[in-house]
N, C-alpha and C. Protein backbone atom coordinates (compact mmCIF):
# COMPACT_ATOMS: atom_id res chain seq x y z
N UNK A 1 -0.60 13.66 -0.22
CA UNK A 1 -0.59 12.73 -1.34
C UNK A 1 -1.99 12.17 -1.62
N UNK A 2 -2.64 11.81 -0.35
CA UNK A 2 -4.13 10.65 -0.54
C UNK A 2 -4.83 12.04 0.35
N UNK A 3 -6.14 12.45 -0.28
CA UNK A 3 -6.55 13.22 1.03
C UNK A 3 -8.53 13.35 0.47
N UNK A 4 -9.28 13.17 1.27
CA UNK A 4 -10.31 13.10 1.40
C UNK A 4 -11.03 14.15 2.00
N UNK A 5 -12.10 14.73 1.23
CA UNK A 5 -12.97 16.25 1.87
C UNK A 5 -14.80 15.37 1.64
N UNK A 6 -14.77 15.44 3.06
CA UNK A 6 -16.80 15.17 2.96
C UNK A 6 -16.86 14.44 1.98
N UNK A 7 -16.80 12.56 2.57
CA UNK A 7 -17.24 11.52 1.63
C UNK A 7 -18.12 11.28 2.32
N UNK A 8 -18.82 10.72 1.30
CA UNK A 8 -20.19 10.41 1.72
C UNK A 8 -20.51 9.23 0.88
N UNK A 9 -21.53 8.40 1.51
CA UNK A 9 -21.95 7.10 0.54
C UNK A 9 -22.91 6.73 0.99
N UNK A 10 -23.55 5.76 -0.18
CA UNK A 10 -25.20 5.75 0.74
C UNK A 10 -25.33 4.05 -0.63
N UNK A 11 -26.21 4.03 -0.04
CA UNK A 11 -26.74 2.32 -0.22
C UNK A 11 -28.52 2.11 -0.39
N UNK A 12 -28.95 1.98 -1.55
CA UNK A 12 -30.43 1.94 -1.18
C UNK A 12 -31.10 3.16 -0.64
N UNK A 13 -30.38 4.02 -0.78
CA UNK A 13 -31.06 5.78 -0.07
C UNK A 13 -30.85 5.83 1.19
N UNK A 14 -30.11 4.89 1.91
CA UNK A 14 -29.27 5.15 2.92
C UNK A 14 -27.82 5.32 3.38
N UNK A 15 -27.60 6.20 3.97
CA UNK A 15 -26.80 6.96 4.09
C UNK A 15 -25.46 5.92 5.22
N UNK A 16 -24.56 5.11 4.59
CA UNK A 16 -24.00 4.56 5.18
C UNK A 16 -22.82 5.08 6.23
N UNK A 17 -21.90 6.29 5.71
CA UNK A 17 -21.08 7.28 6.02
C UNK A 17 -21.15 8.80 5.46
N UNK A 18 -20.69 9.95 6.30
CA UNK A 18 -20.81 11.31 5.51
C UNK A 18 -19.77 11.67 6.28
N UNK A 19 -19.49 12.80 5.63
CA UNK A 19 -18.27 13.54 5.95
C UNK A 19 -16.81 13.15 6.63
N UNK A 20 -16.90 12.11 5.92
CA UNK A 20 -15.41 11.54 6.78
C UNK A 20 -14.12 12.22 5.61
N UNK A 21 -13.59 12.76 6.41
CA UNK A 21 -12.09 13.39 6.16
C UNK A 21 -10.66 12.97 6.53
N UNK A 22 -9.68 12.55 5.35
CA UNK A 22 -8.39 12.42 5.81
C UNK A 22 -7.36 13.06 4.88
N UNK A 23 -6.35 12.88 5.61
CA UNK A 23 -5.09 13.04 4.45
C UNK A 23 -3.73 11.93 4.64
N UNK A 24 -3.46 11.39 3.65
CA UNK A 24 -1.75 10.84 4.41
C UNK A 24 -0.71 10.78 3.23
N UNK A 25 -0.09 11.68 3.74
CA UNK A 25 1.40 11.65 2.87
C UNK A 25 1.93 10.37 2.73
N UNK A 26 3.44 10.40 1.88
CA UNK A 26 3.92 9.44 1.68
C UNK A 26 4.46 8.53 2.94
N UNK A 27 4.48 7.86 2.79
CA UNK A 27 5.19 6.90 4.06
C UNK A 27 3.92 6.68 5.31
N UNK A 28 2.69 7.12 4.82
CA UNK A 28 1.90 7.08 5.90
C UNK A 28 0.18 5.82 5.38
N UNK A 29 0.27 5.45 6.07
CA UNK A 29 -1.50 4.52 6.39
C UNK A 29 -2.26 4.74 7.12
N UNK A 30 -3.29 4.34 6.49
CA UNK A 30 -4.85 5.05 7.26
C UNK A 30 -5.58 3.39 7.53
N UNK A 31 -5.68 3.45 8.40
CA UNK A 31 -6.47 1.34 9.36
C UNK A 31 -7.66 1.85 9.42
N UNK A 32 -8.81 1.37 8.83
CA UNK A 32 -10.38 1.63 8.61
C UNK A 32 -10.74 0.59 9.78
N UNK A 33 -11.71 0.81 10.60
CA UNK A 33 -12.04 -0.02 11.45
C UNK A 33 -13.63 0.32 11.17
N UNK A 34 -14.59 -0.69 12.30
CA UNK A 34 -16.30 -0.09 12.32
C UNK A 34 -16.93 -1.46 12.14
N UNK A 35 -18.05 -1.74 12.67
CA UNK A 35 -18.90 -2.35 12.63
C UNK A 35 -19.15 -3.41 11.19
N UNK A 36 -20.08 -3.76 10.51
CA UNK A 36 -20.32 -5.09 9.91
C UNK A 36 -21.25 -4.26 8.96
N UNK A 37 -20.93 -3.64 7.99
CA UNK A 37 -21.89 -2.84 6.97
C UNK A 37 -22.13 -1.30 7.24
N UNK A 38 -20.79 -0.87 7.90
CA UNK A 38 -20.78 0.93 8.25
C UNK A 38 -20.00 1.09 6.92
N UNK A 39 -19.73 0.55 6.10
CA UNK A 39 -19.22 1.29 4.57
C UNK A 39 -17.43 0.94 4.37
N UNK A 40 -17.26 0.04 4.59
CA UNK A 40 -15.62 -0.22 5.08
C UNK A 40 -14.91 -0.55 3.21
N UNK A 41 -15.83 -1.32 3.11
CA UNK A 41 -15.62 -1.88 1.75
C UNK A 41 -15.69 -0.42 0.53
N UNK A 42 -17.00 0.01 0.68
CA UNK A 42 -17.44 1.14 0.28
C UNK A 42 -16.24 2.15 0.02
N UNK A 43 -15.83 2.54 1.61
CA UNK A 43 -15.02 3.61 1.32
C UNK A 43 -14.26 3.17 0.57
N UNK A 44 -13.24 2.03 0.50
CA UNK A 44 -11.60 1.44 0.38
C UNK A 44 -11.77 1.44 -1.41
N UNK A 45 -13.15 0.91 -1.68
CA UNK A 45 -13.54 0.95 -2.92
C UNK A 45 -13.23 2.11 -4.04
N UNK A 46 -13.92 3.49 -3.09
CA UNK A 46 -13.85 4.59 -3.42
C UNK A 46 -12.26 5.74 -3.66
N UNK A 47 -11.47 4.67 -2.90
CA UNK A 47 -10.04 5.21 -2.48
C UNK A 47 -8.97 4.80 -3.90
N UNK A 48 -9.49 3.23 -3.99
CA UNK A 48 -8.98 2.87 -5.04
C UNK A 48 -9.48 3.11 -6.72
N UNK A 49 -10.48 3.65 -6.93
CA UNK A 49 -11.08 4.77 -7.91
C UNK A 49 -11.95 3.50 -8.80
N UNK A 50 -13.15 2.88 -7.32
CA UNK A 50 -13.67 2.24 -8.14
C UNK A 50 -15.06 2.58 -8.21
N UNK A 51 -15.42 3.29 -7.35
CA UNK A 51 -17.12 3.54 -7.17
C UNK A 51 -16.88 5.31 -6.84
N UNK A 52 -17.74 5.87 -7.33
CA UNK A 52 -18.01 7.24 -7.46
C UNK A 52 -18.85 7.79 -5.73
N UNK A 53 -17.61 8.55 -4.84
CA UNK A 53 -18.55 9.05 -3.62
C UNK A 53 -19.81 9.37 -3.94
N UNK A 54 -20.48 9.46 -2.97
CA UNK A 54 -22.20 9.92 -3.15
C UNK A 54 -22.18 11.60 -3.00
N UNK A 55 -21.18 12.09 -2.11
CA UNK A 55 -20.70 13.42 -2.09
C UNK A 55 -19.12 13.62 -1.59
N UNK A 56 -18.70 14.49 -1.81
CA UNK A 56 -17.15 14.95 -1.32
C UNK A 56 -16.15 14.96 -2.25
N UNK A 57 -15.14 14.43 -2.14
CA UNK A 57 -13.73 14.59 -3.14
C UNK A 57 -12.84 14.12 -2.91
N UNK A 58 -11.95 13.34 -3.28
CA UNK A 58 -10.96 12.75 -3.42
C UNK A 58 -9.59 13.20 -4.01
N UNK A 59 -8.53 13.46 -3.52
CA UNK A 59 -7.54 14.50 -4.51
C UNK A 59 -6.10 13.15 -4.18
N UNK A 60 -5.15 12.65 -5.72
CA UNK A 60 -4.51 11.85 -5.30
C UNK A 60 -2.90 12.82 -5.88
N UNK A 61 -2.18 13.04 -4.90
CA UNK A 61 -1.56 13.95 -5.71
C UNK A 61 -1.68 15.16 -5.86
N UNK A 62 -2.32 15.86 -4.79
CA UNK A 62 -2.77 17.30 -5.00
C UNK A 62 -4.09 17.55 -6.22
N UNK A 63 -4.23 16.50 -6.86
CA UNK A 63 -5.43 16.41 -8.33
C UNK A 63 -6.66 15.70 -7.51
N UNK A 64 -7.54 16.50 -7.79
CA UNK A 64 -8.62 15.90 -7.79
C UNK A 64 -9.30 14.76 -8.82
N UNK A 65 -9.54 13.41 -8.11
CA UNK A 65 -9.78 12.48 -8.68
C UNK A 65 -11.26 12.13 -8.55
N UNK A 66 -11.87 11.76 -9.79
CA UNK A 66 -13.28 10.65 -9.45
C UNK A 66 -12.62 9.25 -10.19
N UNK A 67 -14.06 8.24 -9.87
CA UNK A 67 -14.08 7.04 -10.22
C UNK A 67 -13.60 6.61 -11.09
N UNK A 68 -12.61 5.76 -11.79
CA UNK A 68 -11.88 5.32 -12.45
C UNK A 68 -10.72 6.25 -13.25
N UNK A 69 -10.81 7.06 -12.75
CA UNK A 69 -9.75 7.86 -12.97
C UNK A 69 -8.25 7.75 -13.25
N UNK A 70 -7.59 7.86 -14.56
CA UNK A 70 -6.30 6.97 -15.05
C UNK A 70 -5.25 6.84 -13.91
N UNK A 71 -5.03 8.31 -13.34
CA UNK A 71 -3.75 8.43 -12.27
C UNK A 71 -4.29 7.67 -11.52
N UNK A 72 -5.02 7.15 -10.51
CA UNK A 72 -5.66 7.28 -9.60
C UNK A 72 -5.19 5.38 -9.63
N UNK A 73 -6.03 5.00 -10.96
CA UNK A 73 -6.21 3.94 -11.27
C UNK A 73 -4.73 2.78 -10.98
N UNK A 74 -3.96 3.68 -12.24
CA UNK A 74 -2.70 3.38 -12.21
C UNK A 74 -1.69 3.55 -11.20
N UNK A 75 -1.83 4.73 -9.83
CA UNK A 75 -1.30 4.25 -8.40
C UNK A 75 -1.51 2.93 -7.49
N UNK A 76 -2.75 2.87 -7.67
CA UNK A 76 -3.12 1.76 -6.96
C UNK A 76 -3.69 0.04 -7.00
N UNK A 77 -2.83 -0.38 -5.79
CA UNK A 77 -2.94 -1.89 -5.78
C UNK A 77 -4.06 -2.19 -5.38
N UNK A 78 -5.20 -2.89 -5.96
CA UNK A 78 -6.24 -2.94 -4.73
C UNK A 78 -6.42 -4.34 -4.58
N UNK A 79 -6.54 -4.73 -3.53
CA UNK A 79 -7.05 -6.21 -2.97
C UNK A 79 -8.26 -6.74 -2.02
N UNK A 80 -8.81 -7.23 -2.49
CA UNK A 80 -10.85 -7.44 -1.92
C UNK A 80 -10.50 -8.28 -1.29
N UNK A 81 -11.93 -8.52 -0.25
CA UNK A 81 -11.42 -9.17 1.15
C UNK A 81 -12.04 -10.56 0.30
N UNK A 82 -12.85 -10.50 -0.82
CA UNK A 82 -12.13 -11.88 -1.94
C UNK A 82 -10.75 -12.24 -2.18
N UNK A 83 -10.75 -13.33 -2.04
CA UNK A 83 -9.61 -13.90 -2.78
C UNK A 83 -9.29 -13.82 -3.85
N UNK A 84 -10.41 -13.96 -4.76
CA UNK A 84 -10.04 -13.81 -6.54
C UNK A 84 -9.34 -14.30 -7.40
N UNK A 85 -9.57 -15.80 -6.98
CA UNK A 85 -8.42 -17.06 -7.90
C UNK A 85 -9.14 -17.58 -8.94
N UNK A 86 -8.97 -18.22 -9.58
CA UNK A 86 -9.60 -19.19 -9.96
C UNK A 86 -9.07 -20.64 -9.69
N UNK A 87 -10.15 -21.02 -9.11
CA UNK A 87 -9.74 -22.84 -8.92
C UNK A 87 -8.78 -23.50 -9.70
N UNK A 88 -9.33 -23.55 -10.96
CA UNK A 88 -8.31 -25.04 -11.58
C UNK A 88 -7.16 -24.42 -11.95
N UNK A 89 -6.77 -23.03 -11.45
CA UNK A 89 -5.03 -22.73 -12.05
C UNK A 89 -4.28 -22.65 -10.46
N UNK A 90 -3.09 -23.11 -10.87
CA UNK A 90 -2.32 -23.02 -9.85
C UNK A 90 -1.92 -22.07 -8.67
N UNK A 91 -1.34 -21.90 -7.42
CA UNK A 91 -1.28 -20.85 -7.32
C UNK A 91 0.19 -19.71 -8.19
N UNK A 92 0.82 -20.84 -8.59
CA UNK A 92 1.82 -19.96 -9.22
C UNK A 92 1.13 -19.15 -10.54
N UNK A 93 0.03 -20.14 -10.91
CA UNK A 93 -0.34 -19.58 -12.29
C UNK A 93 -1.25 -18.06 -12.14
N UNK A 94 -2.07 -18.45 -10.49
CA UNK A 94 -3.27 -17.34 -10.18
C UNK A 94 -2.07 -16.29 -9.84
N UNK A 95 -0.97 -16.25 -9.07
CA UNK A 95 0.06 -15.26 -9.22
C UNK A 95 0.04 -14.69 -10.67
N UNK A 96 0.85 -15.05 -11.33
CA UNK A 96 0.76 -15.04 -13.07
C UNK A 96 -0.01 -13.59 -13.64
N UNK A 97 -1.55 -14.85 -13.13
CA UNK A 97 -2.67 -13.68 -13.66
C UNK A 97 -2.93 -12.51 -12.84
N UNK A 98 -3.00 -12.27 -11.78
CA UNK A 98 -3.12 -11.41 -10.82
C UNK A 98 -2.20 -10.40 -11.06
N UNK A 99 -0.82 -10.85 -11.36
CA UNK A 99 0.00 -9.49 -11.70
C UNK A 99 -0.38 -8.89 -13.05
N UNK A 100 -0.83 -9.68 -13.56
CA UNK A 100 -0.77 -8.93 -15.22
C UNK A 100 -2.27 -7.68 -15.12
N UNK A 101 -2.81 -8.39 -13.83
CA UNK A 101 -4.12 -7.21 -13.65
C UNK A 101 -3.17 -5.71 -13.36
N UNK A 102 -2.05 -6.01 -13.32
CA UNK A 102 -1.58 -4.49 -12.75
C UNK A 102 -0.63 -4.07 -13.31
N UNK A 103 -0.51 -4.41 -14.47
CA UNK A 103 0.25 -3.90 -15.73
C UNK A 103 1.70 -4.68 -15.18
N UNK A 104 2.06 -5.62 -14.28
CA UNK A 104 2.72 -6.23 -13.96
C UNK A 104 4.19 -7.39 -14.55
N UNK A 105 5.00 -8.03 -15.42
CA UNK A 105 5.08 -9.43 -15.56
C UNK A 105 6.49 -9.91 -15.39
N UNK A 106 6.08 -10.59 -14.37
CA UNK A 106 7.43 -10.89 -13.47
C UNK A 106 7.70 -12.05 -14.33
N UNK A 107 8.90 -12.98 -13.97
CA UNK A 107 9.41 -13.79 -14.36
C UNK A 107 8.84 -15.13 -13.68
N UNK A 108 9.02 -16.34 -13.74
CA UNK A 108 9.13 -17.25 -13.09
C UNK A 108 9.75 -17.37 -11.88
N UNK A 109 11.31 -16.28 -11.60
CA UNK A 109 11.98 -17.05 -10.86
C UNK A 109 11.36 -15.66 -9.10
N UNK A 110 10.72 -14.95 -9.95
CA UNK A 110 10.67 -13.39 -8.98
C UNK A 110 9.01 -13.78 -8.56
N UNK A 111 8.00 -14.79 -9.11
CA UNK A 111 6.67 -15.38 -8.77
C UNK A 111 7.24 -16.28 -7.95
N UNK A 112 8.19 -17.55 -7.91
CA UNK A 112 8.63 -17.93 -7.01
C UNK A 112 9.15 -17.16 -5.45
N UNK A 113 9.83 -16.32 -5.89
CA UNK A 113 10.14 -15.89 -4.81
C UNK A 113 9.24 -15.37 -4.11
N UNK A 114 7.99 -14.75 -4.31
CA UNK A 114 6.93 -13.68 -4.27
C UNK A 114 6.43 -15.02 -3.13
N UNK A 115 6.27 -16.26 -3.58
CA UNK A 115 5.47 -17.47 -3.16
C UNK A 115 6.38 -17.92 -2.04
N UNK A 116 7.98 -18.10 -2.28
CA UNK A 116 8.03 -18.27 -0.65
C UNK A 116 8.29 -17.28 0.49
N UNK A 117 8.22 -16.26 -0.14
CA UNK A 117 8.00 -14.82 0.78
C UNK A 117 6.77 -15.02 2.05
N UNK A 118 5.72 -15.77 1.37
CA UNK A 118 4.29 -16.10 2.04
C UNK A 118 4.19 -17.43 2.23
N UNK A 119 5.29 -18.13 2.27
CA UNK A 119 5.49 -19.75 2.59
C UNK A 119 4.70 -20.59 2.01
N UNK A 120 4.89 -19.92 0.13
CA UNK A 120 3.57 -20.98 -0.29
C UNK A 120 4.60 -22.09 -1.59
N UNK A 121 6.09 -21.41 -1.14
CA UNK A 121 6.91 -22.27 -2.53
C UNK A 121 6.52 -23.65 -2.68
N UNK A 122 6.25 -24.74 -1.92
CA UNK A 122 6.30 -25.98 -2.22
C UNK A 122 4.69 -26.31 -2.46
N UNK A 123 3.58 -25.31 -2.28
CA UNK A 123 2.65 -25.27 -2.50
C UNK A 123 2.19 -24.59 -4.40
N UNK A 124 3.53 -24.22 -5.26
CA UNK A 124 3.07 -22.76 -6.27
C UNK A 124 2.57 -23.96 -7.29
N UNK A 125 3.01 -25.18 -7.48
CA UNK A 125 2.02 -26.31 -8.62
C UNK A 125 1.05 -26.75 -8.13
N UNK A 126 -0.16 -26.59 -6.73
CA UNK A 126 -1.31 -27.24 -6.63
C UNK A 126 -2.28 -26.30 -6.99
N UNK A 127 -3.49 -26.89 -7.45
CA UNK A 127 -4.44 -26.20 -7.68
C UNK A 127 -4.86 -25.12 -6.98
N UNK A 128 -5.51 -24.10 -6.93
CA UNK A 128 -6.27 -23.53 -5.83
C UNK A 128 -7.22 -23.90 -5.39
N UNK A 129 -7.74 -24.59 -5.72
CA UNK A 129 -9.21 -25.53 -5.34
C UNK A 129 -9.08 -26.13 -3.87
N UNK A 130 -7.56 -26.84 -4.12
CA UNK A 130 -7.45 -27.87 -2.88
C UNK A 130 -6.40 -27.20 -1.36
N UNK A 131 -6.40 -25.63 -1.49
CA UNK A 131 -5.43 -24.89 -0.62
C UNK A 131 -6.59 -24.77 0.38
N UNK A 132 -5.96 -24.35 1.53
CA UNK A 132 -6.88 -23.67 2.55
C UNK A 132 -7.27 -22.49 2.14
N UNK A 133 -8.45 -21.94 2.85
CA UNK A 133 -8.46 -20.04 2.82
C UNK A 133 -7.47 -19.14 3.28
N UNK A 134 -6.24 -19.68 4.02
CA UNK A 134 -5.60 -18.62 4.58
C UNK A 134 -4.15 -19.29 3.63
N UNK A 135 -4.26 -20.23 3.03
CA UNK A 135 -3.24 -20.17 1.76
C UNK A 135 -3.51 -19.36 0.63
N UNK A 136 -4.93 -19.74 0.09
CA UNK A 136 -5.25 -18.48 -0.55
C UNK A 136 -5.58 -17.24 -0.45
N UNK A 137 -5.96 -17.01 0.93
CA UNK A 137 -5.47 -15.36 0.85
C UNK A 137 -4.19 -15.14 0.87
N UNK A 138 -3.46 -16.06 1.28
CA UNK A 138 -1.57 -15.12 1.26
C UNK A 138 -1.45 -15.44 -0.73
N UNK A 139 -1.83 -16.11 -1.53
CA UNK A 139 -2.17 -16.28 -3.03
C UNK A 139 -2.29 -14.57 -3.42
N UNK A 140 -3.64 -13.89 -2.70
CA UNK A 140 -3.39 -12.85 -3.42
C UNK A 140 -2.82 -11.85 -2.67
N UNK A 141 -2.48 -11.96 -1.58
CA UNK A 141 -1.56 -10.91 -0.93
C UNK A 141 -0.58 -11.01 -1.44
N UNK A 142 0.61 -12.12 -1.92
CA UNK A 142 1.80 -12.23 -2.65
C UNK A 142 1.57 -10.99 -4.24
N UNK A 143 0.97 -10.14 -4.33
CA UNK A 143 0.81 -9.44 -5.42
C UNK A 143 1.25 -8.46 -4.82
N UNK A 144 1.27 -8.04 -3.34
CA UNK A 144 2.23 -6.83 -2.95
C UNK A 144 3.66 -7.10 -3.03
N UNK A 145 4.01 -8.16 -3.20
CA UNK A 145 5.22 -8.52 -3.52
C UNK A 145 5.93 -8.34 -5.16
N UNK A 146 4.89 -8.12 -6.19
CA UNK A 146 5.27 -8.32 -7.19
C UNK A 146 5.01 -6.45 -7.68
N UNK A 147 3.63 -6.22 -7.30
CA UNK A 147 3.10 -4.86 -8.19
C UNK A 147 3.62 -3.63 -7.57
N UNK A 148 4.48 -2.76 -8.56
CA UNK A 148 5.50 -1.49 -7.87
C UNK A 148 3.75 -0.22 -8.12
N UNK A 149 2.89 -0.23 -7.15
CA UNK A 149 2.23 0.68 -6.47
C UNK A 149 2.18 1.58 -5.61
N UNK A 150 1.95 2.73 -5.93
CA UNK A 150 2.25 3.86 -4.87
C UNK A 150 0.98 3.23 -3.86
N UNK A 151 0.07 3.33 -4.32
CA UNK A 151 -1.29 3.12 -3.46
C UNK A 151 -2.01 1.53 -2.88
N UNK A 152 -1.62 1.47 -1.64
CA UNK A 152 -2.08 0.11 -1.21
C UNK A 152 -3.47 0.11 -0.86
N UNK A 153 -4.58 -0.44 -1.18
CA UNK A 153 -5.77 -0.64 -0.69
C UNK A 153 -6.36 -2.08 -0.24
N UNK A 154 -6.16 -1.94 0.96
CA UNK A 154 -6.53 -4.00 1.40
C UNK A 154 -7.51 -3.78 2.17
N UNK A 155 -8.40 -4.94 1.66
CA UNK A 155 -9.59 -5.18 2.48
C UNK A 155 -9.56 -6.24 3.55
N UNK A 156 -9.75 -6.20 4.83
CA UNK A 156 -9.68 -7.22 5.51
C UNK A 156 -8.46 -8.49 5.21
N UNK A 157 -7.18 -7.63 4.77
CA UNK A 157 -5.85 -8.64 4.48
C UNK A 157 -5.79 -9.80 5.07
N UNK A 158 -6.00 -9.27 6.94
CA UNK A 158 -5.90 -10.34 7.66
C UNK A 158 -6.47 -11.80 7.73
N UNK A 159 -7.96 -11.78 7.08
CA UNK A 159 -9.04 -12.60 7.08
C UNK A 159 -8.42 -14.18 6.66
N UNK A 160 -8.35 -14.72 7.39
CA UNK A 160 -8.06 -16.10 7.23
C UNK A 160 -6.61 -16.44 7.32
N UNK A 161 -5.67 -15.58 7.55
CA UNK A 161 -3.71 -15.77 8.10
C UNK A 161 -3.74 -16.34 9.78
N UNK A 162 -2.76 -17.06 9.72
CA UNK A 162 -2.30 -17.66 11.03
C UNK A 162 -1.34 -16.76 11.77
N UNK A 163 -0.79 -16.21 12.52
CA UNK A 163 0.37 -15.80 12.55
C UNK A 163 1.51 -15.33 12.23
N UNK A 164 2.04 -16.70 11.41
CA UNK A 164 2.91 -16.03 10.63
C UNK A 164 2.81 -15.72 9.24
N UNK A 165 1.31 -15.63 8.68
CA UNK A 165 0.99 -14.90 7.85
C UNK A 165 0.91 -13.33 7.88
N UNK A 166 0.42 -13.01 9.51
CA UNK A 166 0.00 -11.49 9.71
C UNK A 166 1.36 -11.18 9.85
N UNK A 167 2.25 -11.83 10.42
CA UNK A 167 3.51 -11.29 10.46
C UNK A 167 4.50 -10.77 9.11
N UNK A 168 3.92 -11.94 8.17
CA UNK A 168 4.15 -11.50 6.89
C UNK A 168 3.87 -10.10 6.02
N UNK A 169 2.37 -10.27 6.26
CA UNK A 169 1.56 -8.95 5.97
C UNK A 169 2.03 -7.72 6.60
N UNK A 170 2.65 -7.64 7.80
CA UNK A 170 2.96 -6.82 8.44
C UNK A 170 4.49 -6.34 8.10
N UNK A 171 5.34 -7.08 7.78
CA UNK A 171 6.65 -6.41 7.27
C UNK A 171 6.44 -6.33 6.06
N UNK A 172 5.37 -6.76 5.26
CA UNK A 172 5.16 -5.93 3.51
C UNK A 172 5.04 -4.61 3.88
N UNK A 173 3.79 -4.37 4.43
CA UNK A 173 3.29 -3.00 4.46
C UNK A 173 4.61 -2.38 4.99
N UNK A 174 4.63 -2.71 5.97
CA UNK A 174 6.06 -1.50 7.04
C UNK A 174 6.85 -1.21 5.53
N UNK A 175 7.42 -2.26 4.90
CA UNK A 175 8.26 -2.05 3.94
C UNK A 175 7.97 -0.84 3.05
N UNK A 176 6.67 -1.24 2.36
CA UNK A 176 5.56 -0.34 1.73
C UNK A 176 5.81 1.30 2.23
N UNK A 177 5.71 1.72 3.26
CA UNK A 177 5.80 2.09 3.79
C UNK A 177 6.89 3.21 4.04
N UNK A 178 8.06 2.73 4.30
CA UNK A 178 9.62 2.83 4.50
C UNK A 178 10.03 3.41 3.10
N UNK A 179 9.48 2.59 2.20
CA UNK A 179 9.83 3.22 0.76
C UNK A 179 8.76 4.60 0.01
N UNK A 180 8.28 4.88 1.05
CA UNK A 180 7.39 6.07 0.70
C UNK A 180 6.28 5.93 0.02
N UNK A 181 6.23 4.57 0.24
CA UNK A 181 4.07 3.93 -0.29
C UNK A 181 3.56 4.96 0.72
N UNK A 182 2.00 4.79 0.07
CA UNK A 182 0.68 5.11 1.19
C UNK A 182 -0.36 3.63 1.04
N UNK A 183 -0.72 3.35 2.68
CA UNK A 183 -1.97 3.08 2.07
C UNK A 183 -3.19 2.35 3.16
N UNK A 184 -3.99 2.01 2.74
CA UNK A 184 -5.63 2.34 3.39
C UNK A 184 -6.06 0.77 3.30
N UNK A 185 -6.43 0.54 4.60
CA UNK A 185 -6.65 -0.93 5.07
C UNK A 185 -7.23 -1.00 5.97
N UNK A 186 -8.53 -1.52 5.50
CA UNK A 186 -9.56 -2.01 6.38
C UNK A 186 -9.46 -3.23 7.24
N UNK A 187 -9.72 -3.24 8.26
CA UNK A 187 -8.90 -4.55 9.40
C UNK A 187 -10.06 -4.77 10.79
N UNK A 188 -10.78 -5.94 10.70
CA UNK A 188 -10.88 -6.14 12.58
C UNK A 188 -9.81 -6.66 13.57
N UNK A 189 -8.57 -6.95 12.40
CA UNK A 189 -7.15 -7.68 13.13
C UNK A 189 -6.10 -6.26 13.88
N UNK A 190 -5.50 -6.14 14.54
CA UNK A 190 -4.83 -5.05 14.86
C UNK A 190 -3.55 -5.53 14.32
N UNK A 191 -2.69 -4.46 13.66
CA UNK A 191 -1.77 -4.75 12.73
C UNK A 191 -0.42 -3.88 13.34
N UNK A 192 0.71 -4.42 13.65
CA UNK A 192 1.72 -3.69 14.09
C UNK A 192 2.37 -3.34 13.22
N UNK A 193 2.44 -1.43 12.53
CA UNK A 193 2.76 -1.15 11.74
C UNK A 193 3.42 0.13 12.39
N UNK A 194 4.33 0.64 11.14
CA UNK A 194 5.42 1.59 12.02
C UNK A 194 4.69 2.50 13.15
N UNK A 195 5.64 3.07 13.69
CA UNK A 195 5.08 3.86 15.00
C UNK A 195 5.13 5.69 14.47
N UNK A 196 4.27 5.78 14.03
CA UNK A 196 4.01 7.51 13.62
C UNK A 196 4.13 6.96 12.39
N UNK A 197 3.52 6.12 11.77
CA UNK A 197 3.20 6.18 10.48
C UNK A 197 1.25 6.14 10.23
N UNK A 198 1.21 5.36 11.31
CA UNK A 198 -0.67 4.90 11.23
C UNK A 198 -1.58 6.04 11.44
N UNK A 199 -2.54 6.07 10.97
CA UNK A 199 -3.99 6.90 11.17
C UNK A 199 -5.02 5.83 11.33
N UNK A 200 -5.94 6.64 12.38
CA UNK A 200 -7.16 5.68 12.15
C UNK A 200 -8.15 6.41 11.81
N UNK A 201 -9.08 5.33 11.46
CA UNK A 201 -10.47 6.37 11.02
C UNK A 201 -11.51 4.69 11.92
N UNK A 202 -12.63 5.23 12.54
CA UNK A 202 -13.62 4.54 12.78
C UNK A 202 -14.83 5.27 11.87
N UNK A 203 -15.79 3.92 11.00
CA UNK A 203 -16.46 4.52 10.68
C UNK A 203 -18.37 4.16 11.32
């Protein structure tokens, strides 16, 4: 379904990663791990059809895909190890907007639910300004709850969840998953996800 031949990427004329190769069918995830500027972002970027490899190929679907590419585009959810709110709207409202980035538009009562899925219901009328960071990252993680995507791409999901946030994060994906998603997540958190479903890649 997702499969990768000799990517390569480079930064300033340096060569951050080359030839890294994968494939994962449906029902399967690939956990990006590596150091602090080995290309983590880079690749996940490249997966979700936003930056053009420096060399190799990308095929989503048996099709070979480049950078912004409609299919490609339109499989996938992508989420930056930004948050991507804006302050003075709510979080029910930054829900709102966040889905409509994905051709999305739920109702009121299915954004609610999305919000106490991630234990943020009695939190969905305060600003985002005045939440913690690990309220607002479960803000835009609640968009795996709403956007029907074949292709998951998360950057550092974990970054700022307590517990029973990762626990949260962790029965989305499985779910994701179970229903014959794919998808590619960069993590220094170790994530308990089905057993013969994971791949890793170190880069």
């Amino acid at each position: 379904m997702l499969r990768a031949e000799r990517l390569a990427a480079q930064r300033g004329g340096v060569t951050l990663f080359a030839n890294v190769e994968f494939a994962l069918g449906a029902g399967e995830a690939l956990v990006v791990t590596g150091a602090n500027g080995s290309g983590k972002t880079t690749l996940l970027r490249m997966v979700a059809g936003l930056t053009q490899p420096y060399l190799g190929q990308l095929s989503w679907r048996g099709a070979p895909v480049a950078a912004f590419d409609h299919a490609l585009r339109a499989a996938a959810l992508y989420i930056g190890h930004a948050a991507a709110l804006k302050d003075e709207f709510t979080a029910e409202e930054n829900l709102f907007s966040l889905a409509a980035l994905h051709g999305a538009a739920p109702d009121r009562e299915t954004v609610r639910d999305a919000l106490d899925e991630w234990s943020l219901g009695r939190h969905g009328g305060i600003p985002a300004r005045v939440l913690s960071q690990g309220q607002r990252r479960r803000i835009a993680l609640a968009r795996t709850s709403l956007a029907r995507r074949r292709l998951w791409v998360l950057d550092e999901p974990a970054t700022a969840l307590d517990a029973s946030g990762i626990a949260t994060l962790e029965k989305r994906v499985n779910a994701h998953l179970a229903e014959r998603g794919v998808a590619v997540i960069a993590t220094h958190q170790p994530l308990a996800l089905a057993a013969g479903a994971m791949r890793r890649l170190e880069l």
